[in-house]
Protein backbone atom coordinates (compact mmCIF):
# COMPACT_ATOMS: atom_id res chain seq x y z
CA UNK A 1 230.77 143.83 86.10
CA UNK A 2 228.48 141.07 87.29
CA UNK A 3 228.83 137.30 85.28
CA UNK A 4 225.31 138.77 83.83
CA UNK A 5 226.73 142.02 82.03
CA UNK A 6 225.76 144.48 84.79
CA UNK A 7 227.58 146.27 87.53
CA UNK A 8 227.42 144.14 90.85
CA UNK A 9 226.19 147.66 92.09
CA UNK A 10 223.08 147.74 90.51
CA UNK A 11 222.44 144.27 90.90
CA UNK A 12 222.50 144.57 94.71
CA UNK A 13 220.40 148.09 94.52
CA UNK A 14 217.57 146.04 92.23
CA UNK A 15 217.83 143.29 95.16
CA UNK A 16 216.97 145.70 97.88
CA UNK A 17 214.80 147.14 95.93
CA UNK A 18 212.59 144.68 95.22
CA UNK A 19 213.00 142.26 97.70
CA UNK A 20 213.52 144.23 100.67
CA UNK A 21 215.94 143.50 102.19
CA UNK A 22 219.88 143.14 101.44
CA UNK A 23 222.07 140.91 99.17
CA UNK A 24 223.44 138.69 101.79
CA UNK A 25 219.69 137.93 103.52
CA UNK A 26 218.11 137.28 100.14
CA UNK A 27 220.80 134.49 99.12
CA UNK A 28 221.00 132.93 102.53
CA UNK A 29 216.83 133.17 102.30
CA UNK A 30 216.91 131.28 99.27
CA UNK A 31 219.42 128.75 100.65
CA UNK A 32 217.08 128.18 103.87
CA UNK A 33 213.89 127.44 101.71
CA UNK A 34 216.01 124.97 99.65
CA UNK A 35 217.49 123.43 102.82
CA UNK A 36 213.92 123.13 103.89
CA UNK A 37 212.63 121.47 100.86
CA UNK A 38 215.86 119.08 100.50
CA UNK A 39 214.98 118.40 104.04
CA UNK A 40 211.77 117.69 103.60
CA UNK A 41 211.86 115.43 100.39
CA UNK A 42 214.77 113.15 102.05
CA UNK A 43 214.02 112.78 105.92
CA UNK A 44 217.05 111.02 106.10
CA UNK A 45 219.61 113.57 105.43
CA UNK A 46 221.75 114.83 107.74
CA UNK A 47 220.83 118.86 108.67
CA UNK A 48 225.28 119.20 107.60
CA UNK A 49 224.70 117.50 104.41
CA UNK A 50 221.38 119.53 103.59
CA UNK A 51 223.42 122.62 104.94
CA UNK A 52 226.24 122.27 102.50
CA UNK A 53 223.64 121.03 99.47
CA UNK A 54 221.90 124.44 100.02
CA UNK A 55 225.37 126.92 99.96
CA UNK A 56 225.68 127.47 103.05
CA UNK A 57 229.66 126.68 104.22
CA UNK A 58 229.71 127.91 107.97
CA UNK A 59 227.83 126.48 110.42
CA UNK A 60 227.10 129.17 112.93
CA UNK A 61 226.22 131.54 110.45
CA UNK A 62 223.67 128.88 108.77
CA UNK A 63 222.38 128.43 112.43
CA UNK A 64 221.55 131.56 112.98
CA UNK A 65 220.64 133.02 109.63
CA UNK A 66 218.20 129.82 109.75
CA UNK A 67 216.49 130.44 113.36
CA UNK A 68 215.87 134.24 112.12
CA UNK A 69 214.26 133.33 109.03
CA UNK A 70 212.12 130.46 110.49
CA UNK A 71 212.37 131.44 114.31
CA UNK A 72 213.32 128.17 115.00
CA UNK A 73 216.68 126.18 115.66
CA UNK A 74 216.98 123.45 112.57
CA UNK A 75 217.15 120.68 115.08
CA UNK A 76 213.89 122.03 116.30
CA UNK A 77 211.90 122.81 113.33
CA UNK A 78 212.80 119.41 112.03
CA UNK A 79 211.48 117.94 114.99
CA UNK A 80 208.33 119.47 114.48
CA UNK A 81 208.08 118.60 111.05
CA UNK A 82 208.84 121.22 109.30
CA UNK A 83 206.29 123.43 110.60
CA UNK A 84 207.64 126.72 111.67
């Protein structure tokens, strides 16, 4: 049972469902728009410190799950602005 009453099961059916896409790409989605807001609302934090902030723990997977989602490295979309 998930922490909200239901099976974990159905929970990650109504996710791919309705978003599209899997469990695991829908979380680490979520974490790369808040890693892009904390980002952009405090220009002097460190891409690690915004990385942990937003759940992500390992490094190469946050690298890469963040250049698919915004096709950009972090380093480079943050030296664009943000735009990407």
């Amino acid at each position: 049972m998930h922490g909200a009453g239901l099976p974990a099961r159905e929970v990650s059916q109504a996710i791919n469902r309705l978003a599209g896409e899997n469990v695991c790409r829908y979380v680490n989605g979520m974490r790369v728009q808040e890693l892009r807001r904390l980002l952009m609302q405090q220009q002097d934090k460190t891409i690690t410190t915004a990385m942990h902030e937003a759940g992500f723990v390992n490094r190469s997977n946050f690298s890469r799950e963040f250049q698919g989602i915004t096709g950009q490295t972090p380093v480079a979309w943050r030296n664009t602005g943000g735009n990407g």
